[in-house]
C-alpha atoms as a PDB file:
ATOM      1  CA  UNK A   1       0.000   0.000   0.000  1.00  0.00           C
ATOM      2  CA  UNK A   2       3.080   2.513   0.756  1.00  0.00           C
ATOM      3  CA  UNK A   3       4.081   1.718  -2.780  1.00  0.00           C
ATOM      4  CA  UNK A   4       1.253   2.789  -4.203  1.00  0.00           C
ATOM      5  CA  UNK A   5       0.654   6.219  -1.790  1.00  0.00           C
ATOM      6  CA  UNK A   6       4.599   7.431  -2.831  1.00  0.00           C
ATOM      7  CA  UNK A   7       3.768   6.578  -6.816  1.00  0.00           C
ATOM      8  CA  UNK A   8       0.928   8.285  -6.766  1.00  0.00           C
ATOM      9  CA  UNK A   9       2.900  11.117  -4.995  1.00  0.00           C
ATOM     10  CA  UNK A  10       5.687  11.345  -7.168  1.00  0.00           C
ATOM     11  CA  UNK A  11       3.105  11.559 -10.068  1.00  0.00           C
ATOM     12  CA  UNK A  12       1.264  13.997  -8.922  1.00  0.00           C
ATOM     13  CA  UNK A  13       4.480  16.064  -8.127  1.00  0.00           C
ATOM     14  CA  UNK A  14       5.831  15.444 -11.395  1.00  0.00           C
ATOM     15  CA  UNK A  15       3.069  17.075 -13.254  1.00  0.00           C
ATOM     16  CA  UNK A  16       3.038  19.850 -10.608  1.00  0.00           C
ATOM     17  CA  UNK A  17       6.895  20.748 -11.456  1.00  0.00           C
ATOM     18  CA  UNK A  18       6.723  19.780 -14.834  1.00  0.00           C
ATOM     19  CA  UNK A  19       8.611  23.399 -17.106  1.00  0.00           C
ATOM     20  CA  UNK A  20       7.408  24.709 -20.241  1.00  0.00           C
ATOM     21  CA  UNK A  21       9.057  22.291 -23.258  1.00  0.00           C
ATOM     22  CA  UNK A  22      12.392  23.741 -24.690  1.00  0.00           C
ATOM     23  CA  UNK A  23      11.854  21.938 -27.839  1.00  0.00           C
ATOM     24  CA  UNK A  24      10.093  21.504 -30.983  1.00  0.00           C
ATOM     25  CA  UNK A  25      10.149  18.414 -32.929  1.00  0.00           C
ATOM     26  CA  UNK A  26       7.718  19.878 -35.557  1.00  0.00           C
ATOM     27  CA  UNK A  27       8.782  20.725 -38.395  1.00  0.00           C
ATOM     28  CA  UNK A  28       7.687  24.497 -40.224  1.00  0.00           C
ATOM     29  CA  UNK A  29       6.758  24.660 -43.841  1.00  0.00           C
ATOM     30  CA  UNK A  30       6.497  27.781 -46.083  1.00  0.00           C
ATOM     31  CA  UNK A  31       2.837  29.211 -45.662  1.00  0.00           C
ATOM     32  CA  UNK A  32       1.417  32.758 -44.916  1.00  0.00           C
ATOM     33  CA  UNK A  33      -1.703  33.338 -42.781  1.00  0.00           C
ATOM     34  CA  UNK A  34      -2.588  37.391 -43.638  1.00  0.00           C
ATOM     35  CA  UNK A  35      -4.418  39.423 -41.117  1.00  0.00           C
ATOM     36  CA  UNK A  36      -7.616  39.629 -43.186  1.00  0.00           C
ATOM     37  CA  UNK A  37      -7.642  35.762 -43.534  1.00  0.00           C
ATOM     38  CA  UNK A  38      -7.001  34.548 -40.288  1.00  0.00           C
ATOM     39  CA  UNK A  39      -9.948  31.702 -38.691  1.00  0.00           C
ATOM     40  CA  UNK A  40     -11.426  33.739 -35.746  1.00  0.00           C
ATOM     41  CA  UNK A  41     -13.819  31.563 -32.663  1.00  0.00           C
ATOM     42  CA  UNK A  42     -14.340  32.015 -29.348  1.00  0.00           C
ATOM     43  CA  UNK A  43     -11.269  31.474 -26.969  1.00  0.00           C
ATOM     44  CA  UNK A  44     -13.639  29.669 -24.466  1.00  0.00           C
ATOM     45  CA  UNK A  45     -16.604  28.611 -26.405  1.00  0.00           C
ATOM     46  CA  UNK A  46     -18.584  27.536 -23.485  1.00  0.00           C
ATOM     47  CA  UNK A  47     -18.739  31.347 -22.787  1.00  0.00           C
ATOM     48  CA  UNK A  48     -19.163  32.703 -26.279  1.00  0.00           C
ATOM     49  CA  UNK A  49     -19.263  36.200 -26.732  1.00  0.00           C
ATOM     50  CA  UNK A  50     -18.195  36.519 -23.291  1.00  0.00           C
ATOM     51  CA  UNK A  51     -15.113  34.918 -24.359  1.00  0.00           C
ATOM     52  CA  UNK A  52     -12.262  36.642 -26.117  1.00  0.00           C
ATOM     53  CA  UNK A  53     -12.108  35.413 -29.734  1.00  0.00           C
ATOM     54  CA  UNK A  54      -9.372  33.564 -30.651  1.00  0.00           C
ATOM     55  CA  UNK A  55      -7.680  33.777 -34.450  1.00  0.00           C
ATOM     56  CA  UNK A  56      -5.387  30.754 -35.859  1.00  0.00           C
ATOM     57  CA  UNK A  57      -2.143  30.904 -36.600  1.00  0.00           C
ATOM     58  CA  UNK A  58      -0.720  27.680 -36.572  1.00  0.00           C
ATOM     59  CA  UNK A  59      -1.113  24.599 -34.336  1.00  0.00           C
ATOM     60  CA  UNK A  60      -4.187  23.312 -32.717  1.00  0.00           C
ATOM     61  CA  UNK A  61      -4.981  25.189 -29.072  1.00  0.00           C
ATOM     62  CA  UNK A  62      -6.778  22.399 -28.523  1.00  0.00           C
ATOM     63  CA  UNK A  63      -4.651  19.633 -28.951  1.00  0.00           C
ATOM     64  CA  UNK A  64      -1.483  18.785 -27.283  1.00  0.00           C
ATOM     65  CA  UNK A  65       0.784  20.298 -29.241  1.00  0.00           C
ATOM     66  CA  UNK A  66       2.923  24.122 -29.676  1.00  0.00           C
ATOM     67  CA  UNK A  67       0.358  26.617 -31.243  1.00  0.00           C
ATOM     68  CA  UNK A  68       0.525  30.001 -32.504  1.00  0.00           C
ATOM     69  CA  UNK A  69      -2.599  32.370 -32.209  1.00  0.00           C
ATOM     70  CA  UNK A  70      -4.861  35.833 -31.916  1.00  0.00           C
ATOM     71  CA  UNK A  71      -6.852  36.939 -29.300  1.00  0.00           C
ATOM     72  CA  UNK A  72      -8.803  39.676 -29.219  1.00  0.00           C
ATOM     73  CA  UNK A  73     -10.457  41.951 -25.981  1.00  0.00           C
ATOM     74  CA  UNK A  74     -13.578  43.802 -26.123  1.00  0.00           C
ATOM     75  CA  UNK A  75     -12.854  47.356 -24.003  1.00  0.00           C
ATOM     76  CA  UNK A  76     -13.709  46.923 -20.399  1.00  0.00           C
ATOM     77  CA  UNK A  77     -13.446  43.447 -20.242  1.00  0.00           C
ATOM     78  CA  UNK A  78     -12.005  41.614 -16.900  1.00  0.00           C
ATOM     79  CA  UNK A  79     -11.557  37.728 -16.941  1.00  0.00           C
ATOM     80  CA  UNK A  80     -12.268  36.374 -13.093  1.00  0.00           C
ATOM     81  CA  UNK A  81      -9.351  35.234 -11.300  1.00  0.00           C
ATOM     82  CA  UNK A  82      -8.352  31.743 -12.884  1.00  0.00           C
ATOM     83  CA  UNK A  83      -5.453  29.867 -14.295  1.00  0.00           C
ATOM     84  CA  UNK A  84      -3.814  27.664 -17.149  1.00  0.00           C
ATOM     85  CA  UNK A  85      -3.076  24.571 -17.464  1.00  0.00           C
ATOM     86  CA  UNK A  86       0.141  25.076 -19.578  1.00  0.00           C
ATOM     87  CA  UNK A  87       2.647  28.142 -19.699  1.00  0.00           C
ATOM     88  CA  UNK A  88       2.058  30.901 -22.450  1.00  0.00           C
ATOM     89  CA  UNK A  89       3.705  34.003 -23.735  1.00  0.00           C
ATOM     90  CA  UNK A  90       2.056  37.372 -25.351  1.00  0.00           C
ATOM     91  CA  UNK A  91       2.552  40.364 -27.270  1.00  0.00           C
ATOM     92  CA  UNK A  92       0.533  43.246 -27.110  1.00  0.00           C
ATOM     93  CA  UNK A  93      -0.514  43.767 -30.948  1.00  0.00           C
ATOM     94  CA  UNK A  94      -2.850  46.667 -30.235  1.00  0.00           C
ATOM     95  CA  UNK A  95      -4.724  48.461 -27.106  1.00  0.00           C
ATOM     96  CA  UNK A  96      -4.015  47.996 -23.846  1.00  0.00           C
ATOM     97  CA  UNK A  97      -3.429  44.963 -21.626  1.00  0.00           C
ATOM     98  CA  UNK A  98      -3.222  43.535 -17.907  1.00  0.00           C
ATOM     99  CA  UNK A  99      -2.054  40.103 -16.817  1.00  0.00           C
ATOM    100  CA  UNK A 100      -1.395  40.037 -13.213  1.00  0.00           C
ATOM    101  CA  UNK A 101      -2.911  38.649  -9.671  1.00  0.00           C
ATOM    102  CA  UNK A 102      -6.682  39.876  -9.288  1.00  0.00           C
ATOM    103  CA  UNK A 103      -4.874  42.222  -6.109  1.00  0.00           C
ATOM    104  CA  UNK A 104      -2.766  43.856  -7.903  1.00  0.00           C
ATOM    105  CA  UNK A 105      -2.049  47.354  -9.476  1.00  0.00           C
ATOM    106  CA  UNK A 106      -3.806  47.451 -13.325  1.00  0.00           C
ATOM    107  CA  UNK A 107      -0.266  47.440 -15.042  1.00  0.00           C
ATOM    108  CA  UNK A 108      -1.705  48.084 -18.931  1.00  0.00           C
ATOM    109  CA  UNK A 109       0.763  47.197 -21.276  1.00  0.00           C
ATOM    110  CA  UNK A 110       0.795  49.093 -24.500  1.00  0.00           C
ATOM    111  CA  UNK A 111       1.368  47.590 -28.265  1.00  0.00           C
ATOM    112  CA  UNK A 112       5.090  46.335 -28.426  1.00  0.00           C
ATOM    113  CA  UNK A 113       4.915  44.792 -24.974  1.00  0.00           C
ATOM    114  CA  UNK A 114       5.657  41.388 -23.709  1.00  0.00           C
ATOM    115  CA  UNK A 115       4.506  39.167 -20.799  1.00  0.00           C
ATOM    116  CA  UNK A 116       5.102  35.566 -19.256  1.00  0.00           C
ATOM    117  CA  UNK A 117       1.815  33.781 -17.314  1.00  0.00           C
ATOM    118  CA  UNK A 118       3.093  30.141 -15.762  1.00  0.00           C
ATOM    119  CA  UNK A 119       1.333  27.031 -16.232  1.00  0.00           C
ATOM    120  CA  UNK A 120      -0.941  26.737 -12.748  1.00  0.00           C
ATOM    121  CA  UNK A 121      -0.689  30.876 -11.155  1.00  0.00           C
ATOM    122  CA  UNK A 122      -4.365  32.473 -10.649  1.00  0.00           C
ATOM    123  CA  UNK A 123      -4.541  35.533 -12.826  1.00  0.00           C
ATOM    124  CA  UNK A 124      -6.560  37.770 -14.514  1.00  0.00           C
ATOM    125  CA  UNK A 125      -6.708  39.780 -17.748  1.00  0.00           C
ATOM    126  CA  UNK A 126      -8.048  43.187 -18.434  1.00  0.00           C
ATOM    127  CA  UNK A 127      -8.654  45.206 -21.571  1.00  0.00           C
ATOM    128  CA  UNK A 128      -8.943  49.038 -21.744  1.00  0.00           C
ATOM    129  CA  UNK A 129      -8.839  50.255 -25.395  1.00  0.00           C
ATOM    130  CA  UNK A 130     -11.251  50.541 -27.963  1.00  0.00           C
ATOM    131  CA  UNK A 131      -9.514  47.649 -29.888  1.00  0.00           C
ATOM    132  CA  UNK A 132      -7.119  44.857 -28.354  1.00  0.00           C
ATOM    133  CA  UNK A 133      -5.723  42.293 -29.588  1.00  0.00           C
ATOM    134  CA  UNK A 134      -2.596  40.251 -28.663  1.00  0.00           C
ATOM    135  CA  UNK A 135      -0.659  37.428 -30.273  1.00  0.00           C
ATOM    136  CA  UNK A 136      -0.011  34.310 -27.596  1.00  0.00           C
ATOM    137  CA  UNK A 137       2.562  31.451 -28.023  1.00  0.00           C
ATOM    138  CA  UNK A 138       2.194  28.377 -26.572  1.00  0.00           C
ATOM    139  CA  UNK A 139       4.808  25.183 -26.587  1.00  0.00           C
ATOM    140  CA  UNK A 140       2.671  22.580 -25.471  1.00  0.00           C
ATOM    141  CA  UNK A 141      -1.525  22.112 -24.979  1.00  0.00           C
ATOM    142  CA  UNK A 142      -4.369  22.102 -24.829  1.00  0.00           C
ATOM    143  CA  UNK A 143      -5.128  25.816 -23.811  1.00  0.00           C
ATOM    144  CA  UNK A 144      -7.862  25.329 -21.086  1.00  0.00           C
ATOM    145  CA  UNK A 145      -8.856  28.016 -18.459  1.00  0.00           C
ATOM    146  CA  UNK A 146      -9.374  26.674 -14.537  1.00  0.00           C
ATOM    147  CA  UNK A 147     -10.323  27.612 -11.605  1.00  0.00           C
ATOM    148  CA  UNK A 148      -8.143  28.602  -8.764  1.00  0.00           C
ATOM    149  CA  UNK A 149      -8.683  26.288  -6.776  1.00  0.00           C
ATOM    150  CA  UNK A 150      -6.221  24.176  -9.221  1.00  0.00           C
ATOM    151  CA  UNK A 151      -3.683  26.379  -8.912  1.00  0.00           C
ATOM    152  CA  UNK A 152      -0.122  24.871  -8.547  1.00  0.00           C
ATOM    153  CA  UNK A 153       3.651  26.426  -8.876  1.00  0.00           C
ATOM    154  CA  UNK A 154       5.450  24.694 -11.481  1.00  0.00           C
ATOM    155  CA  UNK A 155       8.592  27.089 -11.093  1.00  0.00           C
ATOM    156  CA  UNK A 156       8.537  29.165 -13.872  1.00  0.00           C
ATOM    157  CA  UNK A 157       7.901  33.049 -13.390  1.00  0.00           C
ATOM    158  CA  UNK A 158       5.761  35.218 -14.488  1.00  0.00           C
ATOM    159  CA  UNK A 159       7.415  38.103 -16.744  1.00  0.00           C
ATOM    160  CA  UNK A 160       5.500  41.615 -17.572  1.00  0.00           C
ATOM    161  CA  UNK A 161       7.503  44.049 -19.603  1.00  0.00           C
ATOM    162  CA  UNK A 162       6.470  47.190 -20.902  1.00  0.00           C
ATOM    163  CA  UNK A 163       7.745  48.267 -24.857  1.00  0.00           C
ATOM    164  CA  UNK A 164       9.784  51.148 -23.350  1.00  0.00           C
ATOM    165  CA  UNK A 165      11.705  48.801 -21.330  1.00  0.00           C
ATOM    166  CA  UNK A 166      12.750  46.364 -23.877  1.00  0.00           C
ATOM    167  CA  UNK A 167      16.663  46.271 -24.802  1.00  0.00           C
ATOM    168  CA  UNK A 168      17.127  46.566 -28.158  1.00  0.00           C
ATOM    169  CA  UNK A 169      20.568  45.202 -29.974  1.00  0.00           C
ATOM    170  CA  UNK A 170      21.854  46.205 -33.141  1.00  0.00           C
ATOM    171  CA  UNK A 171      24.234  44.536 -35.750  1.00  0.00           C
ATOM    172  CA  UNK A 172      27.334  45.328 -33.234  1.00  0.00           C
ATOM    173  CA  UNK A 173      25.894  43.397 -30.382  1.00  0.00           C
ATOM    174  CA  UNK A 174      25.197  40.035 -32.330  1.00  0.00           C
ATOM    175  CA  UNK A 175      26.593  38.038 -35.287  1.00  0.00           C
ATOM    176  CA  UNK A 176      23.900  37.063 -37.178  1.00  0.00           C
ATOM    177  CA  UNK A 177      22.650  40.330 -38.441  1.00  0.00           C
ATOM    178  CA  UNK A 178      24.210  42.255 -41.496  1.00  0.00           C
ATOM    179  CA  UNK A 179      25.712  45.417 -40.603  1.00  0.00           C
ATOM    180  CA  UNK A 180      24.394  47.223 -43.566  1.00  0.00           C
ATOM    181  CA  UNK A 181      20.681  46.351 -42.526  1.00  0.00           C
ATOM    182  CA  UNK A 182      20.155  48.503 -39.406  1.00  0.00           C
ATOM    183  CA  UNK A 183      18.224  45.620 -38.006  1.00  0.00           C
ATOM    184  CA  UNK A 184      17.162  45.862 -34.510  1.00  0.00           C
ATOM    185  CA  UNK A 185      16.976  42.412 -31.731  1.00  0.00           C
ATOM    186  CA  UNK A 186      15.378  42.260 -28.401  1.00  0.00           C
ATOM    187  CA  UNK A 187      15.535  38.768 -27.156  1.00  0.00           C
ATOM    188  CA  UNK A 188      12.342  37.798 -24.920  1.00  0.00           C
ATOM    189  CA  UNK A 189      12.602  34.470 -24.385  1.00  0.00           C
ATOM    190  CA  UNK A 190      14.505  30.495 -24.607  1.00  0.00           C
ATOM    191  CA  UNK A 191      17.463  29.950 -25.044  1.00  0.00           C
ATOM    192  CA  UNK A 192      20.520  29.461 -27.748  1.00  0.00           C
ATOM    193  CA  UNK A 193      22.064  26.462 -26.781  1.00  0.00           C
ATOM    194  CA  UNK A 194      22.367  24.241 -29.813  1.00  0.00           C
ATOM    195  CA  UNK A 195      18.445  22.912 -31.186  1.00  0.00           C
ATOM    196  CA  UNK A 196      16.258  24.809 -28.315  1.00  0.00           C
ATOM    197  CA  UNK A 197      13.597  26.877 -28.672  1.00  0.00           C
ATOM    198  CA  UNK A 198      14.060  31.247 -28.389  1.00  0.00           C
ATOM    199  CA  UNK A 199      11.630  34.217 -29.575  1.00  0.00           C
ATOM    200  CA  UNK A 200      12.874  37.667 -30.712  1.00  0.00           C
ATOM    201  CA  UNK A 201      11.333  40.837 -31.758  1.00  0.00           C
ATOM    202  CA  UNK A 202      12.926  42.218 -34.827  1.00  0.00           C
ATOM    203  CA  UNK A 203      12.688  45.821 -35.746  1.00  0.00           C
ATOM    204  CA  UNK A 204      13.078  46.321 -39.766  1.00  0.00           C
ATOM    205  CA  UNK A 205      14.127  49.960 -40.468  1.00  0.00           C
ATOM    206  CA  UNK A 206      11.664  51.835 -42.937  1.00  0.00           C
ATOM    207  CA  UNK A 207      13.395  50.864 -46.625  1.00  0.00           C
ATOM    208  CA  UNK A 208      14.262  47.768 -45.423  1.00  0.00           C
ATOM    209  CA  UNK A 209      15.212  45.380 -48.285  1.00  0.00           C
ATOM    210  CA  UNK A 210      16.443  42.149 -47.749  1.00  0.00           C
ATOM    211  CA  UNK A 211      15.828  38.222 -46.682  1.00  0.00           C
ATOM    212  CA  UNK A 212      15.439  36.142 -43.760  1.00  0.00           C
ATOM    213  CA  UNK A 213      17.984  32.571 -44.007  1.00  0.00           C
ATOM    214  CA  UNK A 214      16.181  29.753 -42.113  1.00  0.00           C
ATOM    215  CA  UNK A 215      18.580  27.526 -40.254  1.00  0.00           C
ATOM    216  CA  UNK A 216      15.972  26.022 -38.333  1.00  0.00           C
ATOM    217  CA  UNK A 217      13.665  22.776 -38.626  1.00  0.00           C
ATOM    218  CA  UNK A 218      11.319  25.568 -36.964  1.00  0.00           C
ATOM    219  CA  UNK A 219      10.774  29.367 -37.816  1.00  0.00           C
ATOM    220  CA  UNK A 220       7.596  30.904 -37.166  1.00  0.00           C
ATOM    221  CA  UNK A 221       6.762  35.022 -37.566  1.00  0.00           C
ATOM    222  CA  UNK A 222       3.949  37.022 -36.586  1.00  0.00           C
ATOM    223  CA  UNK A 223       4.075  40.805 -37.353  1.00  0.00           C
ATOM    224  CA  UNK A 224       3.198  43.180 -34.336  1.00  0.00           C
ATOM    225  CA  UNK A 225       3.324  46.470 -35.917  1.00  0.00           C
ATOM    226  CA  UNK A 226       4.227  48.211 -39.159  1.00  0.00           C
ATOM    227  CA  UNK A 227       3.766  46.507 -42.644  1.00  0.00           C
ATOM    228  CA  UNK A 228       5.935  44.364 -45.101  1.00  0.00           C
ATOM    229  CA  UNK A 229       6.141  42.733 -47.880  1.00  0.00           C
ATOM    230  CA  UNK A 230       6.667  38.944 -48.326  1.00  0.00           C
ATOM    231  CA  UNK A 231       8.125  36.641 -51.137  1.00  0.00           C
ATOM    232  CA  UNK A 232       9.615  33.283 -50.362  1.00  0.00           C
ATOM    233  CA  UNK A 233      11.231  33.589 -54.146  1.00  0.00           C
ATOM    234  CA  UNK A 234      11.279  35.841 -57.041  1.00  0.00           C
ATOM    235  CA  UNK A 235       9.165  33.784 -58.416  1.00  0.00           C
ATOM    236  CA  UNK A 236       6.071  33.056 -56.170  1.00  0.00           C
ATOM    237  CA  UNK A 237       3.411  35.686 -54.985  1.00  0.00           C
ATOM    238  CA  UNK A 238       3.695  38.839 -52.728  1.00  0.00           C
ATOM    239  CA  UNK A 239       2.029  39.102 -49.730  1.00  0.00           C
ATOM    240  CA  UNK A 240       1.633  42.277 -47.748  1.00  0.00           C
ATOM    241  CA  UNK A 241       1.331  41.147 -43.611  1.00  0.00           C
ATOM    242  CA  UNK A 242      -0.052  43.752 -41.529  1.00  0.00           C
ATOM    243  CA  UNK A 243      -0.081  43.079 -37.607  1.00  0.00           C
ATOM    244  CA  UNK A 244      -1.363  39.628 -36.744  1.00  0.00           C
ATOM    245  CA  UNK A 245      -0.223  38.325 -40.083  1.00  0.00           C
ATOM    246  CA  UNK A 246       2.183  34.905 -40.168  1.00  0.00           C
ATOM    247  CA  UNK A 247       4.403  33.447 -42.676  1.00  0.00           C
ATOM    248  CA  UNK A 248       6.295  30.146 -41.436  1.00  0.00           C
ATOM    249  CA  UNK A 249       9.291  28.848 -43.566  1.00  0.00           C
ATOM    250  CA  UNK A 250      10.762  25.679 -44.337  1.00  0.00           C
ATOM    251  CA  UNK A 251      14.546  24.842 -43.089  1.00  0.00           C
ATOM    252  CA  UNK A 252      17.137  26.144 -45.502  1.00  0.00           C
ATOM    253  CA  UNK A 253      14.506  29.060 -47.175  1.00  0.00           C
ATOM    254  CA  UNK A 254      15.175  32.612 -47.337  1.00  0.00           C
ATOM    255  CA  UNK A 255      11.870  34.460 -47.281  1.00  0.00           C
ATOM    256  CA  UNK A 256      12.622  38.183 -48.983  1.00  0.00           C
ATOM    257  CA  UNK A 257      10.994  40.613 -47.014  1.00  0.00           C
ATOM    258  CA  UNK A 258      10.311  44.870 -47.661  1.00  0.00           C
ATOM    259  CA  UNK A 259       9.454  47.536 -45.841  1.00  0.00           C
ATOM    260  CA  UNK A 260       8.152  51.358 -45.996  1.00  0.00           C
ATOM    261  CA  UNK A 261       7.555  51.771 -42.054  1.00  0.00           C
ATOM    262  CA  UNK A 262       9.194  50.682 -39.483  1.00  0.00           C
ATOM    263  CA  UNK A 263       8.385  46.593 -39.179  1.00  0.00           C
ATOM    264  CA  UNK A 264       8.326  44.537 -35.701  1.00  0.00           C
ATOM    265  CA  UNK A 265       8.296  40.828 -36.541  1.00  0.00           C
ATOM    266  CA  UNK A 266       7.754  37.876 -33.649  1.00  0.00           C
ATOM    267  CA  UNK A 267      10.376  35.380 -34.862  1.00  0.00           C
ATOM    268  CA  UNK A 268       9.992  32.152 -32.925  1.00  0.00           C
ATOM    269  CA  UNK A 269      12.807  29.225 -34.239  1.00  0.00           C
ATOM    270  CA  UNK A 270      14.376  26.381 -33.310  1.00  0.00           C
ATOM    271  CA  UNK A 271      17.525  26.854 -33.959  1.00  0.00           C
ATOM    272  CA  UNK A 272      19.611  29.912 -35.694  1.00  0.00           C
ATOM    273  CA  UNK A 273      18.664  32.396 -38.532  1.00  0.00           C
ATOM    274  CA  UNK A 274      20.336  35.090 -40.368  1.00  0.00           C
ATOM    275  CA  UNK A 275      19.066  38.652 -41.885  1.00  0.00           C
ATOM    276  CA  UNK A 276      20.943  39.989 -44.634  1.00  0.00           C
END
């Protein structure tokens, strides 16, 4: 019977401790999800237009695997304190958001900001603009919303940082941009050991003109403000992506991009990539 109690235990507390994957065995493909073409439901459809809606991206939210998707806020709205079953990140795409413990100070985060929610802390989310809408990663699923009274620690943090306090790195600070680009990287989160998974925003100068190298089984983009153009060749179409827009590309591609504003991409990989 002691058997039994302390494998039950250790079960239990394995699944409690259990960290975000650092992985992705999946492998990306070239395809392009614009902003005006993007699959739009409810986030929770038990709640319907209560709920947020939720746009695809890639993956399945539902299923146990990494998905990529759009959510947007009406103004006003307030979740009730609850929690996830699985880790997520988010960047603000427009409006103004709060992610925090129901006690504490409304901390809205503008367009260009980031923020961390672990798998198992009680939360809540706010909304205060006209329009909101955020972009939210996940490495694992499915997506579901508890209650509190499920609430565990499973180690990680949570993260909230506003745009203006992002660090932004130019073609002096790392190796795999071209000098001549004036690209800008702020690293959010992952790591770059050898085959794990890391996100970066990338800032495209207005008159931007150049291509993204895939070195990854896995490269996924959203765009979070700005505007540009997409070819993976000369020879295929051109896509213009607008905020909440996605292009994915295969290993080995080198997806030409433009610009005539200032662009800030997502870029979400498995491994390295270079701009040139």
């Amino acid at each position: 019977m002691k058997k039994i109690i302390i494998a039950v235990l250790l079960l239990v507390a394995t699944k409690v401790l259990a960290q975000t994957p650092t992985t992705d065995a999946r492998k990306s493909k070239n395809e392009i999800v614009t902003a005006d073409n993007v699959e739009w439901g409810w986030l929770n459809p038990l709640r319907g237009d209560k709920s947020p809606a939720a746009g695809k991206l890639w993956g399945d939210r539902t299923n146990n695997e990494p998905a990529g998707f759009l959510v947007k806020f009406k103004k006003g709205f307030s979740s009730p304190p609850h929690i996830h079953n699985i880790t997520y990140r988010g960047v603000v795409i427009k409006g103004l958001l709060h992610n925090d413990d129901e006690n504490a100070e409304k901390q809205w985060l503008p367009a260009g900001s980031y923020w961390q929610q672990p798998a198992g802390e009680a939360h809540i989310t706010a909304a205060d603009a006209e329009d909101n809408m955020a972009f939210l990663d996940i490495q694992e699923g499915p997506y579901l919303v508890k209650p509190t009274s499920e609430a565990f620690d499973n180690g990680e943090k949570p993260v909230n940082v506003d745009k203006t306090n992002l660090v932004w790195l130019n073609a002096n600070d790392i190796e795999w941009v071209s000098e001549k680009s004036n690209v800008e990287t702020a690293f959010l989160w992952g790591s770059h050991e050898k085959n794990q998974l890391r996100a970066s925003l990338i800032k495209l100068p207005a008159g931007f003109k150049g291509k993204i190298k895939n070195l990854s089984p896995n490269f996924r983009a959203v765009v979070i403000s700005g505007k540009v153009t997409h070819q993976f060749s000369k020879k295929d179409d051109v896509n213009v992506l607008e905020p909440g827009s996605y292009f994915g590309a295969a290993e080995k591609t080198s997806p030409r991009l433009k610009t005539d504003v200032e662009t800030v991409v997502y870029i979400r990989s498995n491994g390295k990539f270079k701009i040139k």
